[in-house]
C-alpha atoms as a PDB file:
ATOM      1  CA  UNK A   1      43.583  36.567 -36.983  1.00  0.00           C
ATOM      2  CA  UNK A   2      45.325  39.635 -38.599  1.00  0.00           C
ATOM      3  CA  UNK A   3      48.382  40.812 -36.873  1.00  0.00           C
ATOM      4  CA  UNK A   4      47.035  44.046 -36.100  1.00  0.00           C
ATOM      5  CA  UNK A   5      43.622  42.755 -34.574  1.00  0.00           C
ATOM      6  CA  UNK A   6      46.062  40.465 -32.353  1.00  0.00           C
ATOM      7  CA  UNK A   7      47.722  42.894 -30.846  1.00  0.00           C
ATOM      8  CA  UNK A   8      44.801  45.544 -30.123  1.00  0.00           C
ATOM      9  CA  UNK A   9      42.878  43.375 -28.970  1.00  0.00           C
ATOM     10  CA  UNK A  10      46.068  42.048 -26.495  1.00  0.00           C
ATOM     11  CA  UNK A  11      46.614  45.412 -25.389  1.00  0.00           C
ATOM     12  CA  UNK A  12      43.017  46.152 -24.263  1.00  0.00           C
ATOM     13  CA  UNK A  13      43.161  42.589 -22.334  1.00  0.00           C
ATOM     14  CA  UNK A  14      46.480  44.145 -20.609  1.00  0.00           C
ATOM     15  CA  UNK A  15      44.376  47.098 -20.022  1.00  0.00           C
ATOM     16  CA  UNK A  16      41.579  45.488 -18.502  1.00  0.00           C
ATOM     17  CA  UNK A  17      43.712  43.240 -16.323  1.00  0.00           C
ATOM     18  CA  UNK A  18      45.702  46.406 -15.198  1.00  0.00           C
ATOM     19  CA  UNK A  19      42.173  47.875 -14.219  1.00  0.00           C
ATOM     20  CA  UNK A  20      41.138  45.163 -12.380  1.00  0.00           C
ATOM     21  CA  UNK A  21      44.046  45.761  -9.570  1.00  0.00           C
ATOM     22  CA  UNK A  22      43.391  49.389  -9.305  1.00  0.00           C
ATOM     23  CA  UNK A  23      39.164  49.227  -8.819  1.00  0.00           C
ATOM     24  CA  UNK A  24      40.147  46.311  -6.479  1.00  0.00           C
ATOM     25  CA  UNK A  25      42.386  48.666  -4.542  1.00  0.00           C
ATOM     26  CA  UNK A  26      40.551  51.716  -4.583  1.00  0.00           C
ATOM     27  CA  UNK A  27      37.233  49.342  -3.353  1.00  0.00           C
ATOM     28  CA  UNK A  28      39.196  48.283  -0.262  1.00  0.00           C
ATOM     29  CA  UNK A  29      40.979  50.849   0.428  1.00  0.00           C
ATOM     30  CA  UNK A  30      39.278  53.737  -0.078  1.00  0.00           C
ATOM     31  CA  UNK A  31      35.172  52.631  -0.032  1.00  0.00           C
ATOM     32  CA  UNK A  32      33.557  50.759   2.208  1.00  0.00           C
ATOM     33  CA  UNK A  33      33.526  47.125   0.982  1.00  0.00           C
ATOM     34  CA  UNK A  34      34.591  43.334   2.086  1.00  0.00           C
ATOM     35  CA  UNK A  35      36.216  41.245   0.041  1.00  0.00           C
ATOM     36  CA  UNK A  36      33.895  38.425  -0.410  1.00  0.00           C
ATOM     37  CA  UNK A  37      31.241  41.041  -1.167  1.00  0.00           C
ATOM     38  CA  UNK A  38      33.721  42.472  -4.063  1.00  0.00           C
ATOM     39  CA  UNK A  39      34.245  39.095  -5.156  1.00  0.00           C
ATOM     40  CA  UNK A  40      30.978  38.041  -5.166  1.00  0.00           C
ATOM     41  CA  UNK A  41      29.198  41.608  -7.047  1.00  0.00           C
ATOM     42  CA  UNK A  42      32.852  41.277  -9.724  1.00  0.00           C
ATOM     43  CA  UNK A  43      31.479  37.336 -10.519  1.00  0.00           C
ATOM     44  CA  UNK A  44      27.959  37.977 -10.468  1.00  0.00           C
ATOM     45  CA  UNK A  45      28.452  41.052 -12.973  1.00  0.00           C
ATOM     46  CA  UNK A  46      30.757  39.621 -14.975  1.00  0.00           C
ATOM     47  CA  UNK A  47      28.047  36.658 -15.291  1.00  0.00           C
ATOM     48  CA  UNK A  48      25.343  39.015 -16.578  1.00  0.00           C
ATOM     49  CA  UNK A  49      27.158  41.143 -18.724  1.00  0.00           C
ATOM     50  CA  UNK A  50      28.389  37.595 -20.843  1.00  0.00           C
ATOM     51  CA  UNK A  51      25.251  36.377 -20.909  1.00  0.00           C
ATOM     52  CA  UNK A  52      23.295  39.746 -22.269  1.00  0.00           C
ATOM     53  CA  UNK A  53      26.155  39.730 -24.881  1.00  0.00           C
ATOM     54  CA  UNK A  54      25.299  35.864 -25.450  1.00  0.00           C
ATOM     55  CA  UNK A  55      21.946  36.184 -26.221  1.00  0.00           C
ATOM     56  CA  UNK A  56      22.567  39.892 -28.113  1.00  0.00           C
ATOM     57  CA  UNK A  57      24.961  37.385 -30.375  1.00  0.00           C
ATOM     58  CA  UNK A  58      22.030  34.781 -30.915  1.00  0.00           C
ATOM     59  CA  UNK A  59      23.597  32.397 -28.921  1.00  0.00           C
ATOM     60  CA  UNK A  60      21.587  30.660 -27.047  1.00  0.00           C
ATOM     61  CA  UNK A  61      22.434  29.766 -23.575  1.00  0.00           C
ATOM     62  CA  UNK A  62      25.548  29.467 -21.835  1.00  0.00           C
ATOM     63  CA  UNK A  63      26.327  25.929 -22.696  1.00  0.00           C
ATOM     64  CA  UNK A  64      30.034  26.561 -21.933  1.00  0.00           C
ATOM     65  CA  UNK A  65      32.754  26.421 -19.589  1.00  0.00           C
ATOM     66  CA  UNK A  66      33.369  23.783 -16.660  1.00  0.00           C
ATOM     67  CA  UNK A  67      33.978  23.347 -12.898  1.00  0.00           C
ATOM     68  CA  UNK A  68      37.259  23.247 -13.112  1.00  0.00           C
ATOM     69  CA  UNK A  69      37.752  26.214 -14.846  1.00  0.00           C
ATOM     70  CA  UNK A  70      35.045  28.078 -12.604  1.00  0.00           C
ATOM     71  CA  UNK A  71      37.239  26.587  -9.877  1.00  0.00           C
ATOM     72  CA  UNK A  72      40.249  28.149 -10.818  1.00  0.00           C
ATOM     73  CA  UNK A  73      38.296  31.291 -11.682  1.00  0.00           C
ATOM     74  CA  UNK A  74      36.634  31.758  -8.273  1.00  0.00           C
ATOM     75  CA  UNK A  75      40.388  30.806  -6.360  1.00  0.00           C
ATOM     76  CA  UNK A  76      41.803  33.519  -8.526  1.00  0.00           C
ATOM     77  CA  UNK A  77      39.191  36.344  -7.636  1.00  0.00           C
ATOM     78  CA  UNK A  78      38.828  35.103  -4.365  1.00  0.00           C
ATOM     79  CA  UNK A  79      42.525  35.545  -3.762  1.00  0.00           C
ATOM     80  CA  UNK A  80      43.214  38.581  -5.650  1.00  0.00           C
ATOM     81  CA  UNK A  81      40.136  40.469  -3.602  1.00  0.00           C
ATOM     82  CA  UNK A  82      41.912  39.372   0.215  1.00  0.00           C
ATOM     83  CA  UNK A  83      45.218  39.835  -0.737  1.00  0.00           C
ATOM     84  CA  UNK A  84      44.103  43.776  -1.924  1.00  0.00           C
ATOM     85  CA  UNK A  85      43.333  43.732   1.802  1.00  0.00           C
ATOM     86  CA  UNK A  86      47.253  43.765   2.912  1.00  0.00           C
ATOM     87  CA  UNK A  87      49.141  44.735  -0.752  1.00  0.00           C
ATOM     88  CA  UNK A  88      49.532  48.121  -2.598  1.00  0.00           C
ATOM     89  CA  UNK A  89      48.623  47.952  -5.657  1.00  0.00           C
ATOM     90  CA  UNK A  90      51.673  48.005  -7.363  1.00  0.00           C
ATOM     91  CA  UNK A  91      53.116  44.944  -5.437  1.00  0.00           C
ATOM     92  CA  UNK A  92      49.739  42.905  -6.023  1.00  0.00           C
ATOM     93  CA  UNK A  93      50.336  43.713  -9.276  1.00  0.00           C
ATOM     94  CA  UNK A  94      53.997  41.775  -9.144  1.00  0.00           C
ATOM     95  CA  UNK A  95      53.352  39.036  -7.592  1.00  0.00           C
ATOM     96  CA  UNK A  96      50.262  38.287  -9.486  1.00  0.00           C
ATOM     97  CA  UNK A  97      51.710  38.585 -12.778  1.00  0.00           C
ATOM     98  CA  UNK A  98      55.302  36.969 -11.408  1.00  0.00           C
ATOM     99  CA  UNK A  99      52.934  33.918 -10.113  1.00  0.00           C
ATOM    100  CA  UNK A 100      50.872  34.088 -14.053  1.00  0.00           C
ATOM    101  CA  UNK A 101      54.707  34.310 -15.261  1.00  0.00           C
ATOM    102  CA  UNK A 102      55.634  31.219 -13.622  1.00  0.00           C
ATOM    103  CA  UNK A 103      53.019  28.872 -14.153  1.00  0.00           C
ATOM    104  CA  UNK A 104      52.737  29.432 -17.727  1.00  0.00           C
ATOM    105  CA  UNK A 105      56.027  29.833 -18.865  1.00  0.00           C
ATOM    106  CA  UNK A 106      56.705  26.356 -17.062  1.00  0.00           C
ATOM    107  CA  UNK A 107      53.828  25.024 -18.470  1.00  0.00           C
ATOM    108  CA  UNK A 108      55.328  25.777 -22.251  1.00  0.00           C
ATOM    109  CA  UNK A 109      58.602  24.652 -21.286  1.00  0.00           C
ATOM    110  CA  UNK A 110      57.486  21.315 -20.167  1.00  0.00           C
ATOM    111  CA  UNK A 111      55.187  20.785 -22.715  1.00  0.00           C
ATOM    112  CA  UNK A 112      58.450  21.206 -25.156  1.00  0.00           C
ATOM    113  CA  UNK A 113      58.019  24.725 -26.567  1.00  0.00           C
ATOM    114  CA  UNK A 114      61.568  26.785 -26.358  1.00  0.00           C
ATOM    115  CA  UNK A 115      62.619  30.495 -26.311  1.00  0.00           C
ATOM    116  CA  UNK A 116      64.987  31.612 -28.868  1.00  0.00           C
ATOM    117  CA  UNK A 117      68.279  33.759 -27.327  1.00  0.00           C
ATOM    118  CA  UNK A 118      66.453  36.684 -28.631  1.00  0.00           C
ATOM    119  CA  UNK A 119      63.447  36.348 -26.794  1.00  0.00           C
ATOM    120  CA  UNK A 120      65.514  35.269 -23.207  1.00  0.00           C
ATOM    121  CA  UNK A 121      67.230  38.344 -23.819  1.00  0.00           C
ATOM    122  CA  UNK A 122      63.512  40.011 -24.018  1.00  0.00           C
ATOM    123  CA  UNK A 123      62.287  38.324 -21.140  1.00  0.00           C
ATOM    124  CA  UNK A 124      65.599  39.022 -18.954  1.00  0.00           C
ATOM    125  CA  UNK A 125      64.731  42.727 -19.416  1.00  0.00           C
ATOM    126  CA  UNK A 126      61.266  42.747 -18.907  1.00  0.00           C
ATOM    127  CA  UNK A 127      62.191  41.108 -15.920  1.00  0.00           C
ATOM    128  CA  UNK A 128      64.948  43.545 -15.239  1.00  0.00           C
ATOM    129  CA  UNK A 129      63.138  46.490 -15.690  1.00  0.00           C
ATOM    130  CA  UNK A 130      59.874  45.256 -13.262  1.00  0.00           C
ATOM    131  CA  UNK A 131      62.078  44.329 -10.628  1.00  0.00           C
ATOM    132  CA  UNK A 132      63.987  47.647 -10.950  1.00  0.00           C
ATOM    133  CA  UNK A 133      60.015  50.110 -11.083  1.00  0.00           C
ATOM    134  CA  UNK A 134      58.799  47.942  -7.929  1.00  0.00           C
ATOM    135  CA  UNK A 135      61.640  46.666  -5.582  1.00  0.00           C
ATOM    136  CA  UNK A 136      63.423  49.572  -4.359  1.00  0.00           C
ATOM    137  CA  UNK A 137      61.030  50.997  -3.573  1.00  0.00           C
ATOM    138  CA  UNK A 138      59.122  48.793  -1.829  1.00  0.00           C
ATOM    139  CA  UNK A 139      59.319  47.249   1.678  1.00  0.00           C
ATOM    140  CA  UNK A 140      59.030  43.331   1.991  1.00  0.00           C
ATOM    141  CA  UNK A 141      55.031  42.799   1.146  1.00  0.00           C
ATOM    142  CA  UNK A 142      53.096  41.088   4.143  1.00  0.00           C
ATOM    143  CA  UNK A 143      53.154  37.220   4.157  1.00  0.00           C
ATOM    144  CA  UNK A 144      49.650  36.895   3.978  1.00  0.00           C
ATOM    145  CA  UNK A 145      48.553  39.116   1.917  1.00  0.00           C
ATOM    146  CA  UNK A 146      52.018  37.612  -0.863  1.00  0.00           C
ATOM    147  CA  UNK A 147      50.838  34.233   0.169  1.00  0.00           C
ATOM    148  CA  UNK A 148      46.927  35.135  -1.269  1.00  0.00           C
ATOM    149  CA  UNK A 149      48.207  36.880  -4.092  1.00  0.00           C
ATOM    150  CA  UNK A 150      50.791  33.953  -5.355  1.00  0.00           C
ATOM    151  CA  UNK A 151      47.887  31.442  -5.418  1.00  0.00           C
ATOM    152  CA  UNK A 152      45.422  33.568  -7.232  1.00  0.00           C
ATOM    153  CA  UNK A 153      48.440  33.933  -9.674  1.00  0.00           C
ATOM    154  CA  UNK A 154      48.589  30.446 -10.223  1.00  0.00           C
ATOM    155  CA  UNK A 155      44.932  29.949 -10.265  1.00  0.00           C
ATOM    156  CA  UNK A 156      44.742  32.801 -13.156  1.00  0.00           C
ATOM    157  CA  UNK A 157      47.352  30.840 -14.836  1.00  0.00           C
ATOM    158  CA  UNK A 158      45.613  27.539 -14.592  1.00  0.00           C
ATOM    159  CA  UNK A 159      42.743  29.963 -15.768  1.00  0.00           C
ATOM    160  CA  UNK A 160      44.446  30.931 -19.358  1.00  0.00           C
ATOM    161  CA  UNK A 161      46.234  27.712 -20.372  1.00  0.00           C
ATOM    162  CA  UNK A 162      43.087  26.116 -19.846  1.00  0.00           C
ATOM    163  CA  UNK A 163      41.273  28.874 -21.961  1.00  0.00           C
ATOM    164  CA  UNK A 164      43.389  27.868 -25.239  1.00  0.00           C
ATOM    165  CA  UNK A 165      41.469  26.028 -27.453  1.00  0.00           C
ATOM    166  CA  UNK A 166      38.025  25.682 -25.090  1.00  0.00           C
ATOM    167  CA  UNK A 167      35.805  26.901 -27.828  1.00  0.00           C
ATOM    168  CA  UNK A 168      33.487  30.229 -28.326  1.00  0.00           C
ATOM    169  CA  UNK A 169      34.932  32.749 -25.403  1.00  0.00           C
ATOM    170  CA  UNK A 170      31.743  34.606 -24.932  1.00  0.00           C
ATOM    171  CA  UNK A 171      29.750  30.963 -24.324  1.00  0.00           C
ATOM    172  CA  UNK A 172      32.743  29.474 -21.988  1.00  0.00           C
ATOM    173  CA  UNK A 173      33.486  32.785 -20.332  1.00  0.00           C
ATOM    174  CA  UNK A 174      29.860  33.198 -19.554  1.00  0.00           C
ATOM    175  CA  UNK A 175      29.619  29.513 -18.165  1.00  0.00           C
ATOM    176  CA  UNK A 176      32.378  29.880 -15.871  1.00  0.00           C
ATOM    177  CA  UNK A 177      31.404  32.965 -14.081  1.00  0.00           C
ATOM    178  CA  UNK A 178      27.747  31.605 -13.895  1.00  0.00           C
ATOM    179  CA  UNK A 179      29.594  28.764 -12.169  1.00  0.00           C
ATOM    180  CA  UNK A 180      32.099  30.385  -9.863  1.00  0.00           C
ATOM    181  CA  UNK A 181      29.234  33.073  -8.784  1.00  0.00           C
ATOM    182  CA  UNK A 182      27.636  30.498  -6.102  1.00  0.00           C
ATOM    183  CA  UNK A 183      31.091  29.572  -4.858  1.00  0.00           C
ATOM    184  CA  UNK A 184      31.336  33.328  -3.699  1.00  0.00           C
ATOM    185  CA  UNK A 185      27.939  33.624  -2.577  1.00  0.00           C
ATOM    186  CA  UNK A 186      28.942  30.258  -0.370  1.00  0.00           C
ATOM    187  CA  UNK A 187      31.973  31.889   0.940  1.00  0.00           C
ATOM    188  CA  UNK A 188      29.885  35.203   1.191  1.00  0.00           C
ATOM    189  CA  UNK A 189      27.545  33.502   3.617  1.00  0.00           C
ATOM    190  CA  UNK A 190      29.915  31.578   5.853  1.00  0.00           C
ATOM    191  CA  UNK A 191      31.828  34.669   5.887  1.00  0.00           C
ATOM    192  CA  UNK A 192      28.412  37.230   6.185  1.00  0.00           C
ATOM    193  CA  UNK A 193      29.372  38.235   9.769  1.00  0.00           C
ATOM    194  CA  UNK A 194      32.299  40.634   8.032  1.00  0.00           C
ATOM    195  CA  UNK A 195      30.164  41.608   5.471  1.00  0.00           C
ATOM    196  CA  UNK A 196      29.726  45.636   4.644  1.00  0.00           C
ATOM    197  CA  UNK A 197      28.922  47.751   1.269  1.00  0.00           C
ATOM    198  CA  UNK A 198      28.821  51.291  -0.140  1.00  0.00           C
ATOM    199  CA  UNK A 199      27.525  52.522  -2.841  1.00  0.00           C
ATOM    200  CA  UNK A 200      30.897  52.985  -4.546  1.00  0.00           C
ATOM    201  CA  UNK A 201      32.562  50.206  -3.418  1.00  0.00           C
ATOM    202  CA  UNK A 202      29.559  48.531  -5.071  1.00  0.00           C
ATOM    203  CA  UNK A 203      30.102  50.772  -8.295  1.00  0.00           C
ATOM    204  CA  UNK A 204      33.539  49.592  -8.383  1.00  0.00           C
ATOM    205  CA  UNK A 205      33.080  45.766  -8.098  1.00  0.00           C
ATOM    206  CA  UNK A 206      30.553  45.993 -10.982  1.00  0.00           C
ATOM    207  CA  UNK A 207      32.992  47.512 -13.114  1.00  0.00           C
ATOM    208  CA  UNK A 208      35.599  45.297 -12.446  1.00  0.00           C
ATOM    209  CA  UNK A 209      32.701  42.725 -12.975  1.00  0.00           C
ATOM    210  CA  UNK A 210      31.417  43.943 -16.299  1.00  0.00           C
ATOM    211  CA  UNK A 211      34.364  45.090 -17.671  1.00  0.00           C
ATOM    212  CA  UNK A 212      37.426  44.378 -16.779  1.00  0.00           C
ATOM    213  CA  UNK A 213      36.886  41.171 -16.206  1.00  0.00           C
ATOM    214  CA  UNK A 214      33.987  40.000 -18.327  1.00  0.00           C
ATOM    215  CA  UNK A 215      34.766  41.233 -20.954  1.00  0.00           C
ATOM    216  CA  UNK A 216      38.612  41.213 -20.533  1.00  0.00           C
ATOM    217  CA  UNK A 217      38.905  37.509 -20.089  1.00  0.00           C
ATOM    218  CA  UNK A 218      36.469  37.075 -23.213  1.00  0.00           C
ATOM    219  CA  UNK A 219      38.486  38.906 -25.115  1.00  0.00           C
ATOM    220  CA  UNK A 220      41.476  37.182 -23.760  1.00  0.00           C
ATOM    221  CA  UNK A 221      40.352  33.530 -24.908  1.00  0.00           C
ATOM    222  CA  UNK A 222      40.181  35.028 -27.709  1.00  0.00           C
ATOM    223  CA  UNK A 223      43.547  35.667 -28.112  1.00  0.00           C
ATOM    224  CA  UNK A 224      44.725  32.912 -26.471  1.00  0.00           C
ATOM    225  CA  UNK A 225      44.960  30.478 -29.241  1.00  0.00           C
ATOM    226  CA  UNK A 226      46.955  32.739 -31.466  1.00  0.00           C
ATOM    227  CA  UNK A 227      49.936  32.822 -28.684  1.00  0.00           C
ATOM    228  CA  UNK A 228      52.398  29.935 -27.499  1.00  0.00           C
ATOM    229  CA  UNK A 229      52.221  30.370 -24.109  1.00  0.00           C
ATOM    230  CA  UNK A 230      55.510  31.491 -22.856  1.00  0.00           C
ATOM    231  CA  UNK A 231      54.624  34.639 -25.245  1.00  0.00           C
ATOM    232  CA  UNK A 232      51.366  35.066 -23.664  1.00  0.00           C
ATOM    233  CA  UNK A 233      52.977  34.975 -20.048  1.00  0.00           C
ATOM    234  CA  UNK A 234      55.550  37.606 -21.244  1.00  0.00           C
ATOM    235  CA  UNK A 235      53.106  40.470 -22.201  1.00  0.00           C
ATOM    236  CA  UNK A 236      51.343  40.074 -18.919  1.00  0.00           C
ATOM    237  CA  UNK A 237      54.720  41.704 -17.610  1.00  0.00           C
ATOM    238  CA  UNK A 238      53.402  44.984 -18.960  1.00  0.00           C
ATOM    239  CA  UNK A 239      50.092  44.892 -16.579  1.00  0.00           C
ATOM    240  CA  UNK A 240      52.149  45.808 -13.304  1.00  0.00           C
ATOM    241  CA  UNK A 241      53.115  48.965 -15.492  1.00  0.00           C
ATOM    242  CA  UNK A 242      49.742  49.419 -16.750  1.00  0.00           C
ATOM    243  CA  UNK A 243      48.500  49.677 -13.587  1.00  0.00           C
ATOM    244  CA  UNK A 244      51.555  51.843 -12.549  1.00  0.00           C
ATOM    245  CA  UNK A 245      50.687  54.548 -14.785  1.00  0.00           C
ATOM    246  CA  UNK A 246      46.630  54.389 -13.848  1.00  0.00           C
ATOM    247  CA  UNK A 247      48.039  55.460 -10.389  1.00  0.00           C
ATOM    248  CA  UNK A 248      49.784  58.312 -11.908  1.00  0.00           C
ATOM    249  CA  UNK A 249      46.671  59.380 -14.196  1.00  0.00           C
ATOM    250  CA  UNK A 250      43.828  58.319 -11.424  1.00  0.00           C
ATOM    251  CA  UNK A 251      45.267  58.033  -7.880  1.00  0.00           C
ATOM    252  CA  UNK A 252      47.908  61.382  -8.436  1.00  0.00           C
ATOM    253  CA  UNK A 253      50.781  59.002  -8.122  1.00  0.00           C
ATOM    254  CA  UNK A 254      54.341  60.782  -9.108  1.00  0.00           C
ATOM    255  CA  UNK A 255      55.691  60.161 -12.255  1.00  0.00           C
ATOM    256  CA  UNK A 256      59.070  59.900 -11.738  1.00  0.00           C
ATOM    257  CA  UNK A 257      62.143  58.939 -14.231  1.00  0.00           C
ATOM    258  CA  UNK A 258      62.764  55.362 -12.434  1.00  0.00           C
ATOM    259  CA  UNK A 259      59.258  54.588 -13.552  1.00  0.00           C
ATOM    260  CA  UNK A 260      59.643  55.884 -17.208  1.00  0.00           C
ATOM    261  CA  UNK A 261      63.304  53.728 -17.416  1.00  0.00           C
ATOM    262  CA  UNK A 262      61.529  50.796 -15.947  1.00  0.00           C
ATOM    263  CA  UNK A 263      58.722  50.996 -18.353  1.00  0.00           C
ATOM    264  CA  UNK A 264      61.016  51.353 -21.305  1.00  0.00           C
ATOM    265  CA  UNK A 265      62.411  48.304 -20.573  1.00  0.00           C
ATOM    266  CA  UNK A 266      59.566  46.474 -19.847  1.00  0.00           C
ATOM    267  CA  UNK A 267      57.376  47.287 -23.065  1.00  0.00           C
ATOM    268  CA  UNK A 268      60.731  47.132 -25.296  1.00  0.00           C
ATOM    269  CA  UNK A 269      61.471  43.724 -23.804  1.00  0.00           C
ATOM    270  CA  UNK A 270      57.768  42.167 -23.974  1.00  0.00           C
ATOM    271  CA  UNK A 271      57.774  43.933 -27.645  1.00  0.00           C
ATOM    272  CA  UNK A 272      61.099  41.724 -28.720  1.00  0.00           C
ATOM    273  CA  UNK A 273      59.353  38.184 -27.521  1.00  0.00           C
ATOM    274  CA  UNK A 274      56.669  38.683 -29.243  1.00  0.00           C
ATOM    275  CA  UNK A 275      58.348  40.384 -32.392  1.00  0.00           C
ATOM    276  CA  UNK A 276      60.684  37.158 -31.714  1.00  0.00           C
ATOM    277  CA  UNK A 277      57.905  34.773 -32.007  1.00  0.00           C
ATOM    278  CA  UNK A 278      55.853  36.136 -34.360  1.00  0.00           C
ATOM    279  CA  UNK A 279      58.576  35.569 -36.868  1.00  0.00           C
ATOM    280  CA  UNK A 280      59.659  32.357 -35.744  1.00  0.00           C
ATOM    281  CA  UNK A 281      55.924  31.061 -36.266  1.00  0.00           C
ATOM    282  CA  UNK A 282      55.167  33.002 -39.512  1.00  0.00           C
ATOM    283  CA  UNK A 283      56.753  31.734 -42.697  1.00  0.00           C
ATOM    284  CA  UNK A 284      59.373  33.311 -44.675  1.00  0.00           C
ATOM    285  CA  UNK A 285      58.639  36.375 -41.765  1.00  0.00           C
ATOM    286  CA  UNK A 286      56.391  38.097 -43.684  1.00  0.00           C
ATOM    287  CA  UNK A 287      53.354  40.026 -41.805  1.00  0.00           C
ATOM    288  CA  UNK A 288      50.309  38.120 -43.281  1.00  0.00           C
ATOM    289  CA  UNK A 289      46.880  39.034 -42.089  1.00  0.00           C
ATOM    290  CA  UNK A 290      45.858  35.486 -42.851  1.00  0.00           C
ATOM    291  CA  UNK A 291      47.487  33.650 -39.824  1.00  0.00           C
ATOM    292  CA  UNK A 292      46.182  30.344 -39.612  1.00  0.00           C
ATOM    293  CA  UNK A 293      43.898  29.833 -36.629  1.00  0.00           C
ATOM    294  CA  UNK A 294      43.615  27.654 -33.727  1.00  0.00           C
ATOM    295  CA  UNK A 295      45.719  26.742 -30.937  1.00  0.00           C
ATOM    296  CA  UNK A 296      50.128  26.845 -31.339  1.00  0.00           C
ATOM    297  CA  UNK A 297      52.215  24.232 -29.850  1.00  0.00           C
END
């Protein structure tokens, strides 16, 4: 995939991830909507969007994806929705993306892959610059609602190393929301004495559905198998800012100069990992558009 393609297409993953916390947010918060009824309308939507795209493509059925993977899928939107229940968006955000951080950084490590002192120094100001936007300003996050959002971290995580390498995105994406959709609809049942809906709470599910997730995690696999994985759990440190600055734009947040400093850092460290690792996996560091495909180990 050509360097340039790689990292558009990256950035409107980010994007999408980013928009997934603040439809989530604005659902719960400000509509009229449970969370197993987001969950359930963001899997079911997601499901039909991939498989009119499928069969747009000429590609037959679904045929793709597994249980596992829908497993991990539904324990990751299942978890992001309640914890949205308790967390602003903006610490949802950080402890989703810390969890994501975690899991698949360890994941590299102990599968043997190692970060050159250039890229630590990225990844120590990344970090340095997220806990400096979100910490100070935030009280300790409720134990529940951190709790929730740690294991839909993981669960994502799970979600994207699993991704690498799992064959045509569109096909496996498709499969595993098809699969994780009756898991909701389970928990939507057992659960259907809390159940309540608007019309824009609705509106914003399906989005999420559709769009940011849909087609953001196609998109995603993807990319996937063109990034070691301790690179690919680095540039989800930008999403907390992402989603930063769509409070700004969308929800009037301020804009103040702790969040411009913070995002500095953040995109300028995420930009030396990769920059880092594109070079250490490209010969004689030249910028070829030919870079060979399939997964990197």
């Amino acid at each position: 995939m050509p360097y340039i393609r790689l990292a558009i297409l990256t950035i409107l993953t980010l994007t999408a991830f980013a928009g997934n916390s603040l439809l989530c947010r604005a659902a719960l918060a400000h509509a009229h909507i449970d969370a197993v009824s987001f969950t359930a309308i963001r899997l079911l939507s997601g499901a039909v969007v991939l498989w009119i795209l499928v069969r747009i493509r000429g590609g037959g059925s679904f045929g793709g994806g597994n249980w596992l993977s829908a497993l991990a899928l539904f324990m990751y939107a299942a978890g992001f929705s309640f914890s949205y229940l308790h967390l602003t968006a903006a610490a949802g955000a950080l402890i989703l993306f810390g969890a994501v951080q975690t899991t698949m950084i360890g994941y590299g490590l102990w599968s043997g892959e190692r970060m050159r002192p250039l890229q630590v120094v990225g990844l120590v100001m990344a970090c340095g610059g997220l806990v400096g936007l979100l910490l100070p300003g935030l009280s300790a996050p409720p134990l529940v609602g951190a709790l929730l959002m740690l294991g839909a971290g993981v669960a994502w995580g799970v979600y994207s190393l699993r991704g690498k390498g799992a064959g045509d995105p569109l096909r496996v994406t498709g499969g595993n929301f098809l699969r994780a959709a009756p898991l909701a609809l389970v928990l939507g049942v057992a659960l259907s004495s809390q159940a309540s809906w608007d019309y824009a709470g609705v509106g914003y599910a399906f989005i999420s559905g559709a769009l940011a997730s849909g087609m953001g995690y196609a998109i995603w696999y993807t990319v996937l198998p063109f990034l070691k994985s301790t690179t690919a759990a680095t540039v989800q440190l930008s999403v907390p800012v992402i989603a930063a600055l769509g409070g700004v734009i969308f929800l009037r947040e301020p804009l103040t100069l702790r969040l411009l400093a913070a995002s500095a850092a953040i995109v300028g460290g995420i930009a030396l990992v990769v920059w880092v690792g594109y070079r250490k996996e490209t010969p004689n560091h030249s910028l070829k558009a030919d870079v060979p495909a399939g997964p990197r180990s």
